[in-house]
N, C-alpha and C. Protein backbone atom coordinates (compact mmCIF):
# COMPACT_ATOMS: atom_id res chain seq x y z
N UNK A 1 -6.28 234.49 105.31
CA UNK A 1 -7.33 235.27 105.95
C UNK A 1 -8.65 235.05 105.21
N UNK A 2 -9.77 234.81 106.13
CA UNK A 2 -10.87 234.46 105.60
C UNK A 2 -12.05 236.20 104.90
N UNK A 3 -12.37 236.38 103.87
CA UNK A 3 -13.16 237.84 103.80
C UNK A 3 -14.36 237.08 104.17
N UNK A 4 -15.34 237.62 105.52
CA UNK A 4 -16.52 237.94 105.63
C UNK A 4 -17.08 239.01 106.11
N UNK A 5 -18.14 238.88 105.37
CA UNK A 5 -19.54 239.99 106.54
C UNK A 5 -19.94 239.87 107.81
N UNK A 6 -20.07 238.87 108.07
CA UNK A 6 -20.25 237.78 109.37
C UNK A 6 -21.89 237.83 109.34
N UNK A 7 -22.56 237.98 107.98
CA UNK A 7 -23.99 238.06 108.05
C UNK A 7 -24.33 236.95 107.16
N UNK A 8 -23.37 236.19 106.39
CA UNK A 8 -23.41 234.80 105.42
C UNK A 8 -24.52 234.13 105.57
N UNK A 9 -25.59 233.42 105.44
CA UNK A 9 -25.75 232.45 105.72
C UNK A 9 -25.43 230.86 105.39
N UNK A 10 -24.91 231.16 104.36
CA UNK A 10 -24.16 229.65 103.45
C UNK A 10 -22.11 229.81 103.10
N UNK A 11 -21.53 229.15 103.75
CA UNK A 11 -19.90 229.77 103.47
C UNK A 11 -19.84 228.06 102.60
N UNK A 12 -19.10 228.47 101.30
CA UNK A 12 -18.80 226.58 101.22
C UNK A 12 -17.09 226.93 100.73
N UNK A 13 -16.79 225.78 101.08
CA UNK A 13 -14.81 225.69 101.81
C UNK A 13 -14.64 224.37 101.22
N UNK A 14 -13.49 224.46 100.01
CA UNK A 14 -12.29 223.49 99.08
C UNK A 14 -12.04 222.57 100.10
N UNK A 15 -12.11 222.89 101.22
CA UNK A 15 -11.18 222.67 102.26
C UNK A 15 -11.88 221.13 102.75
N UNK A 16 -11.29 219.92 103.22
CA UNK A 16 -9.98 219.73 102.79
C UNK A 16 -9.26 218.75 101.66
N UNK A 17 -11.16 219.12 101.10
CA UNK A 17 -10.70 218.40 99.59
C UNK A 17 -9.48 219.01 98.66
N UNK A 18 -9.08 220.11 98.41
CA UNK A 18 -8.25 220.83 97.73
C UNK A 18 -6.43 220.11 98.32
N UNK A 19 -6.74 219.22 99.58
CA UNK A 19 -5.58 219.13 100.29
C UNK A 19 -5.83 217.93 99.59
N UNK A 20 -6.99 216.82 99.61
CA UNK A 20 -6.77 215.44 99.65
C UNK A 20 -6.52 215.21 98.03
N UNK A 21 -6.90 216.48 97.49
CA UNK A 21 -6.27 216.25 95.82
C UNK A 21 -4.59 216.13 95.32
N UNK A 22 -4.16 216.62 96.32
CA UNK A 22 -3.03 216.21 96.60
C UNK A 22 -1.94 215.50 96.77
N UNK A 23 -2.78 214.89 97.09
CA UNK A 23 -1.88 213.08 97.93
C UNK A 23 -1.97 212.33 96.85
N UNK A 24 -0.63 211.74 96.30
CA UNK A 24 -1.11 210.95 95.24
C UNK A 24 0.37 210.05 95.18
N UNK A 25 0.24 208.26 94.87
CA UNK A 25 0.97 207.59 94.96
C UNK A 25 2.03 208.22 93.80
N UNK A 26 3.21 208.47 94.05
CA UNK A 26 4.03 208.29 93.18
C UNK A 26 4.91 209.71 93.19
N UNK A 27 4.08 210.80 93.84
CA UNK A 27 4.67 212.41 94.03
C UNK A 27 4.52 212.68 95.26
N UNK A 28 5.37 213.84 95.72
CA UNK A 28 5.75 214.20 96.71
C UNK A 28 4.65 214.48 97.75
N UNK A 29 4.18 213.74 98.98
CA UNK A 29 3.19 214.08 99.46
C UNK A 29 2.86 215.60 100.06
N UNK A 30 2.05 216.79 99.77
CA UNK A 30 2.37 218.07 100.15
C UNK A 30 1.56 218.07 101.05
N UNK A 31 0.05 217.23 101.74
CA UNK A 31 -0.47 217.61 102.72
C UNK A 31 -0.44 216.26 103.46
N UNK A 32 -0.14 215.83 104.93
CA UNK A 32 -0.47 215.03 105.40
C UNK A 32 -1.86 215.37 106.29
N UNK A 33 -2.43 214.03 106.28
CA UNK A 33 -3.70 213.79 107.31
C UNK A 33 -3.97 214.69 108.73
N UNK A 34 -2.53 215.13 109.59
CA UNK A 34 -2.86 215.98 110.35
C UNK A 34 -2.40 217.41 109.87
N UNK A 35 -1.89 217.81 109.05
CA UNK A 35 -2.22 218.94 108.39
C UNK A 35 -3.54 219.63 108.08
N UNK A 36 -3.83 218.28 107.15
CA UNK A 36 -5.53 218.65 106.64
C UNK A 36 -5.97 219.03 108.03
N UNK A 37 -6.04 218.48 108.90
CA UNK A 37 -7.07 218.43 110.40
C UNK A 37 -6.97 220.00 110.94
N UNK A 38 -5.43 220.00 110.86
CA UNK A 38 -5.26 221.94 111.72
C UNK A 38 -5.96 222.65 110.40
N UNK A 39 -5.32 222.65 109.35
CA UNK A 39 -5.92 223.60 108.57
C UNK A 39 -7.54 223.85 108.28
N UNK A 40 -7.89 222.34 108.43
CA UNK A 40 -9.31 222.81 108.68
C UNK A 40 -10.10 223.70 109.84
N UNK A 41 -9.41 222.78 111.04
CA UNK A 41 -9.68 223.06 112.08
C UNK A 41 -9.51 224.97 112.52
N UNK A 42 -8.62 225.17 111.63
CA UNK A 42 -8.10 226.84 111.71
C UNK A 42 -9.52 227.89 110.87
N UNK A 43 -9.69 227.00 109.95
CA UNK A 43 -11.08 227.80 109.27
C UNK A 43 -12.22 227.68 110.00
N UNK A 44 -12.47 226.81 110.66
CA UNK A 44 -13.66 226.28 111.16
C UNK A 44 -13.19 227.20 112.28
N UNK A 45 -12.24 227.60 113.09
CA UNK A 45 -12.53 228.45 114.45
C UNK A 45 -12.28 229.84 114.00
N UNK A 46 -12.10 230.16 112.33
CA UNK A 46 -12.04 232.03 112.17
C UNK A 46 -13.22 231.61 112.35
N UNK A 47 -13.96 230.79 111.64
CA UNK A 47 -15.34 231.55 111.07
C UNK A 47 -16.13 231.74 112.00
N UNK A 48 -16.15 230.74 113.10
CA UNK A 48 -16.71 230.80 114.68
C UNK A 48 -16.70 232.15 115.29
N UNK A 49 -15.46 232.60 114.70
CA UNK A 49 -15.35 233.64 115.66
C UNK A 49 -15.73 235.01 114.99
N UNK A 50 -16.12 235.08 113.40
CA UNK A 50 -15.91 236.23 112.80
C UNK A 50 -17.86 235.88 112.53
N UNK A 51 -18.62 234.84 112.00
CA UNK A 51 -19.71 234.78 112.34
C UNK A 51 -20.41 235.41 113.28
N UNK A 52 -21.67 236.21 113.05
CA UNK A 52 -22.56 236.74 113.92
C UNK A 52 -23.87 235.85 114.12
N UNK A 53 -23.50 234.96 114.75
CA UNK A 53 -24.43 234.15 115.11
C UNK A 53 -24.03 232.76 116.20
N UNK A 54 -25.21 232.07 117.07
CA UNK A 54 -24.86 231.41 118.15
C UNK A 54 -24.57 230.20 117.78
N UNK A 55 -25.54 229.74 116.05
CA UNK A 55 -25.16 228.23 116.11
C UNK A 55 -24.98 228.33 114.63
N UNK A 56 -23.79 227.07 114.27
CA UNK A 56 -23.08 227.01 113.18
C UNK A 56 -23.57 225.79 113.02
N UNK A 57 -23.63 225.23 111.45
CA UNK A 57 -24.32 224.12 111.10
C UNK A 57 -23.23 223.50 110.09
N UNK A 58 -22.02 222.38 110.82
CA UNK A 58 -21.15 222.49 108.96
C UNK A 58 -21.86 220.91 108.80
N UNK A 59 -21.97 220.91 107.57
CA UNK A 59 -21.95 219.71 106.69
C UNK A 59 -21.32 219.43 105.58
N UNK A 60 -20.84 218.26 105.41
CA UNK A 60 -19.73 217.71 104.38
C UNK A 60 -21.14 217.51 103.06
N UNK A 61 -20.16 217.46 102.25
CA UNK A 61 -21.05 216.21 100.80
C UNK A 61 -21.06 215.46 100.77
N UNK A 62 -19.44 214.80 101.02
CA UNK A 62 -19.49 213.53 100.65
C UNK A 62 -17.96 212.73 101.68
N UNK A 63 -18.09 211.83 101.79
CA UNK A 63 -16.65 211.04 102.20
C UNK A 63 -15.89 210.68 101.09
N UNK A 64 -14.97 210.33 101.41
CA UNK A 64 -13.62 209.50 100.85
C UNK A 64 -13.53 208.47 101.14
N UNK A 65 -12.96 207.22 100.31
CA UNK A 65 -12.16 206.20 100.54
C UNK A 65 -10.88 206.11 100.43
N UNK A 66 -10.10 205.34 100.74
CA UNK A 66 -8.57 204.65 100.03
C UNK A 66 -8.55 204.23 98.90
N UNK A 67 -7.93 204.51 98.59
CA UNK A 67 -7.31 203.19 97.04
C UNK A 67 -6.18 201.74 97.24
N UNK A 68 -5.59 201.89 98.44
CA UNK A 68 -4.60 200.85 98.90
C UNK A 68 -5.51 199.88 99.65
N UNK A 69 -4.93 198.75 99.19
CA UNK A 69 -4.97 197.40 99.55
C UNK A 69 -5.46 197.54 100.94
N UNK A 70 -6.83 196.58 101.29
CA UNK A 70 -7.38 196.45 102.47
C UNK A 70 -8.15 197.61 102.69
N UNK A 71 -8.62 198.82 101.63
CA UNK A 71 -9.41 199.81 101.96
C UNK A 71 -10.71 199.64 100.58
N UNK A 72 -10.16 198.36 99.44
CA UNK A 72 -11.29 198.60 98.39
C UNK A 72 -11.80 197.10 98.71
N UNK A 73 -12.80 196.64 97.96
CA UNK A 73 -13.16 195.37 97.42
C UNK A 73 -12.32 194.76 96.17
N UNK A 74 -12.15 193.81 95.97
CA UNK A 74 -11.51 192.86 95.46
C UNK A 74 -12.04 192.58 94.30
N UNK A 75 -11.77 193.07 92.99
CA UNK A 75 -12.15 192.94 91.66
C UNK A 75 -11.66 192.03 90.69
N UNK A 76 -12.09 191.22 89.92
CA UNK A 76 -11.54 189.84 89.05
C UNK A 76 -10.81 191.11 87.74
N UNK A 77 -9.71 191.14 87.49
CA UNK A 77 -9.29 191.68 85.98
C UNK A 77 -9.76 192.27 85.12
N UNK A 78 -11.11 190.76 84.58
CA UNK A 78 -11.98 191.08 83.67
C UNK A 78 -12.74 192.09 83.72
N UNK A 79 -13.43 192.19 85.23
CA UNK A 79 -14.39 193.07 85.73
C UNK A 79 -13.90 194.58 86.02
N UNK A 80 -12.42 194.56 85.82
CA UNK A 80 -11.55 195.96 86.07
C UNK A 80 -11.73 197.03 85.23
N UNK A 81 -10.93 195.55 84.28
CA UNK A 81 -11.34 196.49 82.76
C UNK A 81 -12.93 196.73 82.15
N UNK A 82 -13.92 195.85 82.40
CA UNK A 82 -14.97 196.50 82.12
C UNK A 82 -15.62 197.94 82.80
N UNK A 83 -15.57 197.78 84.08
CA UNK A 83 -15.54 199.21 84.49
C UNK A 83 -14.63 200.19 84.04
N UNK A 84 -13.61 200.00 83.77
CA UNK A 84 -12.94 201.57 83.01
C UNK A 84 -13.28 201.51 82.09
N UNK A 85 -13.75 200.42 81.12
CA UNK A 85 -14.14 200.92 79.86
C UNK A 85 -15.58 201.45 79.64
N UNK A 86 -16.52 201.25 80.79
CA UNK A 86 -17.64 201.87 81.18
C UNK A 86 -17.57 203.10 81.03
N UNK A 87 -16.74 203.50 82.65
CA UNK A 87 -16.83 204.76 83.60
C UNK A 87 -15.38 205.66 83.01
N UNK A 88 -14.19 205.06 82.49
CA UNK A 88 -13.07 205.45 82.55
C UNK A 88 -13.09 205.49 84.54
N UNK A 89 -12.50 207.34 84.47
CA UNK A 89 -12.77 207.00 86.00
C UNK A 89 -13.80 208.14 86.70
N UNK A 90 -14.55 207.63 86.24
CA UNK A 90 -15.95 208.24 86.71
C UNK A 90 -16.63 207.27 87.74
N UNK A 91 -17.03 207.88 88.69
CA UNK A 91 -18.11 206.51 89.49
C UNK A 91 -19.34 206.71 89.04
N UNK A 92 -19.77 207.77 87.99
CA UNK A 92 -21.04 207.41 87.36
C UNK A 92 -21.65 208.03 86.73
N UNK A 93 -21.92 207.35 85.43
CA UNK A 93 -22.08 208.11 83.92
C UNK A 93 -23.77 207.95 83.68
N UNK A 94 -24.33 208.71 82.53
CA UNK A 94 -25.53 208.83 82.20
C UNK A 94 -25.74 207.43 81.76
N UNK A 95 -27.22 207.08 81.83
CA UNK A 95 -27.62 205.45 80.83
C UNK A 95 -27.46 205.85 79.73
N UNK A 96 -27.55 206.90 78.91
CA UNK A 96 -27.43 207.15 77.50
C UNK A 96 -25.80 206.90 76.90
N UNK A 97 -24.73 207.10 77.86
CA UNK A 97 -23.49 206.93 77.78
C UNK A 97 -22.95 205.65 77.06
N UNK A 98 -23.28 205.09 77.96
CA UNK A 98 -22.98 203.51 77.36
C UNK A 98 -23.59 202.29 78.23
N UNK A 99 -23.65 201.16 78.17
CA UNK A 99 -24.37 200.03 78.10
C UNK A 99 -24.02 199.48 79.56
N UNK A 100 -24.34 199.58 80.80
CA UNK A 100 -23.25 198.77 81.76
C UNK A 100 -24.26 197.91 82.19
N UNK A 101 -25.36 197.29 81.54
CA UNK A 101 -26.08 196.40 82.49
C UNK A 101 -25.57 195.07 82.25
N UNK A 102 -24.88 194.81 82.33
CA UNK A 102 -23.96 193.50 82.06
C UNK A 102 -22.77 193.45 83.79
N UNK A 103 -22.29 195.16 84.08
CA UNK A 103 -22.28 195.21 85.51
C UNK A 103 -23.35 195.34 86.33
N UNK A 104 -24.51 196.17 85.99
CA UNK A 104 -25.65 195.71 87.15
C UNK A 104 -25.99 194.19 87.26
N UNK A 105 -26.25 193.20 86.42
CA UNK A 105 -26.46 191.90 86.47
C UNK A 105 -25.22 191.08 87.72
N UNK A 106 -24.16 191.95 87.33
CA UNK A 106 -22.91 190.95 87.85
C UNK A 106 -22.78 191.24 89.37
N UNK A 107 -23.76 192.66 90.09
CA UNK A 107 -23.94 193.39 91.10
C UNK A 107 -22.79 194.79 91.34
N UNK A 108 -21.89 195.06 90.67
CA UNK A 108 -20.76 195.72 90.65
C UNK A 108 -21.73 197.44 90.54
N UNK A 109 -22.88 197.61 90.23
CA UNK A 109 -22.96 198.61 89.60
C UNK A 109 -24.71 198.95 89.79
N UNK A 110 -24.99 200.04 90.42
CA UNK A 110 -26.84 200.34 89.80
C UNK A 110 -26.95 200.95 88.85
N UNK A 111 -28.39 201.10 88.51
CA UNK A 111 -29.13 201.80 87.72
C UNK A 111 -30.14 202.37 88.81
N UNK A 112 -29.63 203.84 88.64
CA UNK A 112 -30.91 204.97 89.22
C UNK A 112 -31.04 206.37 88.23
N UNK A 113 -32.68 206.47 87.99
CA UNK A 113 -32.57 207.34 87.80
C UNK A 113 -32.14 207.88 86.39
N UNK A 114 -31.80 206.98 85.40
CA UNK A 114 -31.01 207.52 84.37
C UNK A 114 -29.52 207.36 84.50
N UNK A 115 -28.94 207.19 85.36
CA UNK A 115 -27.05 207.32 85.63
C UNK A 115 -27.32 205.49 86.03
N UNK A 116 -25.76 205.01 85.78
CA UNK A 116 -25.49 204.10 86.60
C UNK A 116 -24.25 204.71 87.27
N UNK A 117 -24.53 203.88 88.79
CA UNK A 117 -23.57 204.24 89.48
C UNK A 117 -22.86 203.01 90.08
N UNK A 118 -21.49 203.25 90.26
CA UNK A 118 -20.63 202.08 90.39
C UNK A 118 -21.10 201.69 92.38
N UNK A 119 -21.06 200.52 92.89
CA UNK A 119 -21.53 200.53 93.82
C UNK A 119 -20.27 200.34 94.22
N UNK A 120 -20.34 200.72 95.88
CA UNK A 120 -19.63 200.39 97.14
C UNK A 120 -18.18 200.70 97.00
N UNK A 121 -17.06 199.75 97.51
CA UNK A 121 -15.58 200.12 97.26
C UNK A 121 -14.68 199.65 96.06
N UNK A 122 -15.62 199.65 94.60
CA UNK A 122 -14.72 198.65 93.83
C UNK A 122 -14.01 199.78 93.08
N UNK A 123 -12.25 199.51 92.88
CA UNK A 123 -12.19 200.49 92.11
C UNK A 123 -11.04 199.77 90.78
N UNK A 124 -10.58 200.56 90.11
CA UNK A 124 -10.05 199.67 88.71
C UNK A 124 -8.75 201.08 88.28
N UNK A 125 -8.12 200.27 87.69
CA UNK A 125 -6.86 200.94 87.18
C UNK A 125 -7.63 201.84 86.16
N UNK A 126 -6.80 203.08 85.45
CA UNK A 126 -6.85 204.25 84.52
C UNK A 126 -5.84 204.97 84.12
N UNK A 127 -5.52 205.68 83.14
CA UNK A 127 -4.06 206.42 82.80
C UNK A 127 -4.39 207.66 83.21
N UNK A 128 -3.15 208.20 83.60
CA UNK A 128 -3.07 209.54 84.50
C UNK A 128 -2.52 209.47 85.73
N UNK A 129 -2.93 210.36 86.84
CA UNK A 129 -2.87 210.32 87.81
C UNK A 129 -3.23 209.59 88.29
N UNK A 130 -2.68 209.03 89.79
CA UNK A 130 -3.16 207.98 90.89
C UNK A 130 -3.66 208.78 92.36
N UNK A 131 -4.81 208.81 92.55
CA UNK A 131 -4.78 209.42 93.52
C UNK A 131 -4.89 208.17 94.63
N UNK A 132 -4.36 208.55 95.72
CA UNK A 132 -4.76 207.57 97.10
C UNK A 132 -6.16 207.79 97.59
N UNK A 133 -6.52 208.63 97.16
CA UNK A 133 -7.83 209.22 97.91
C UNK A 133 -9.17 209.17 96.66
N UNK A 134 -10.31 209.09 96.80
CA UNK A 134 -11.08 208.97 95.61
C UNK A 134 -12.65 208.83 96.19
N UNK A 135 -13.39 209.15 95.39
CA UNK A 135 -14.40 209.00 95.82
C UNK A 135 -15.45 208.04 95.99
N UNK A 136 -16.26 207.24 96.60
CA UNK A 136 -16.42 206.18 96.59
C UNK A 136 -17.90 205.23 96.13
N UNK A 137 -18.03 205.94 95.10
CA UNK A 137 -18.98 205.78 95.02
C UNK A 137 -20.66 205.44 95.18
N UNK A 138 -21.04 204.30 95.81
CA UNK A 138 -22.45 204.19 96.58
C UNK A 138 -21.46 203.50 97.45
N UNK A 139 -20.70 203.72 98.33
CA UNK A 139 -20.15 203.56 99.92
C UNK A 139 -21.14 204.07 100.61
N UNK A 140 -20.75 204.05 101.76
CA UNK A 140 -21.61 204.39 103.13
C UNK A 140 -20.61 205.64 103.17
N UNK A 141 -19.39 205.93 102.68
CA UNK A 141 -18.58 206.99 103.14
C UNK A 141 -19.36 208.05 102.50
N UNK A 142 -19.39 207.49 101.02
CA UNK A 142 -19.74 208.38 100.36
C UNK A 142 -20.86 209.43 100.31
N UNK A 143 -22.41 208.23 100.96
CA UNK A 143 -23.35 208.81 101.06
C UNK A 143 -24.24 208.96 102.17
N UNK A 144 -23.25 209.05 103.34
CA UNK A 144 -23.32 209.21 104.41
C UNK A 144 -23.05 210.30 104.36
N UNK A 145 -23.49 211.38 105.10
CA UNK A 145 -23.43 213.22 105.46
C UNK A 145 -23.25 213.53 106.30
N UNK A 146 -22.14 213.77 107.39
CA UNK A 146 -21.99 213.90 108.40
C UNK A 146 -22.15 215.41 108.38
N UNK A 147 -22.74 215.98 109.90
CA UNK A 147 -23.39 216.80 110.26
C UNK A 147 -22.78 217.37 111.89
N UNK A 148 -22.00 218.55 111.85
CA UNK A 148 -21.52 218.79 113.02
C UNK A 148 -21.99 220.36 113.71
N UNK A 149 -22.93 220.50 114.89
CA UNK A 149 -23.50 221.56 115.06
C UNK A 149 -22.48 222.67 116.20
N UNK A 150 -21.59 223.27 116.02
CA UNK A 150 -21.11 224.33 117.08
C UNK A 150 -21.87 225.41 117.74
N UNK A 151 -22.32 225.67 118.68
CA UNK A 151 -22.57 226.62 119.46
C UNK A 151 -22.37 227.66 120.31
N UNK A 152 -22.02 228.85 119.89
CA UNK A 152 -21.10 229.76 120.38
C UNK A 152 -21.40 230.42 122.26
């Protein structure tokens, strides 16, 4: 059950990142893809309905990528391990952090701003967890904002 006033003007929802943290090669999958969809889909029509107002505005942050084969770019070894030893698994650390213009030169990587950020779909092995799901750094998934307007 969702608690509102129905006078909110800003609601922000785990949802269905809290699910896609989930999914991970090697353990028991607990949310599948159309799961995520109803369960979202179930918050998105309380709030429709418990909201006092005609138009709803949701927007995401950010997208997701894959981590399986045919969803990243294609990384040489060498270049694997230099990014984790960059980023570990960060898609993007301060310039004060450590040194990666040796990946901006090679194109793997910008400099904005003070941070470098790992570009597009490259991603590299790390110890820990595996998630299938991850974030993608300067993708189009990533920094693309999709924007969906309901009207009651």
């Amino acid at each position: 059950m969702i608690r509102i006033t129905g006078r909110e003007k800003y609601i922000w929802s785990y949802f269905p990142d809290c699910l896609l943290d989930k999914i991970q090669v090697g353990h028991t999958v607990i949310s599948s893809l159309e799961n995520m969809h109803e369960t979202t889909e179930k918050i998105v029509m309380e709030l429709a309905t418990k909201l006092k107002t005609s138009k709803i505005i949701i927007l995401s942050d950010h997208g997701y990528i894959r981590s399986e084969a045919g969803f990243a770019f294609p990384v040489p070894d060498n270049k694997k391990r230099a990014l984790r030893d960059v980023f570990g698994s960060n898609r993007y650390i301060s310039m004060n952090q450590a040194d990666a213009s040796h990946l901006v030169q090679d194109g793997y990587v910008v400099d904005f701003s003070g941070y470098y950020l790992v570009k597009s779909r490259y991603i590299w092995p790390v110890p820990g967890k595996y998630s299938i799901y991850f974030h993608g750094g300067l993708s189009l998934m990533e920094c693309f904002v999709p924007m969906i307007e309901v009207r009651k």
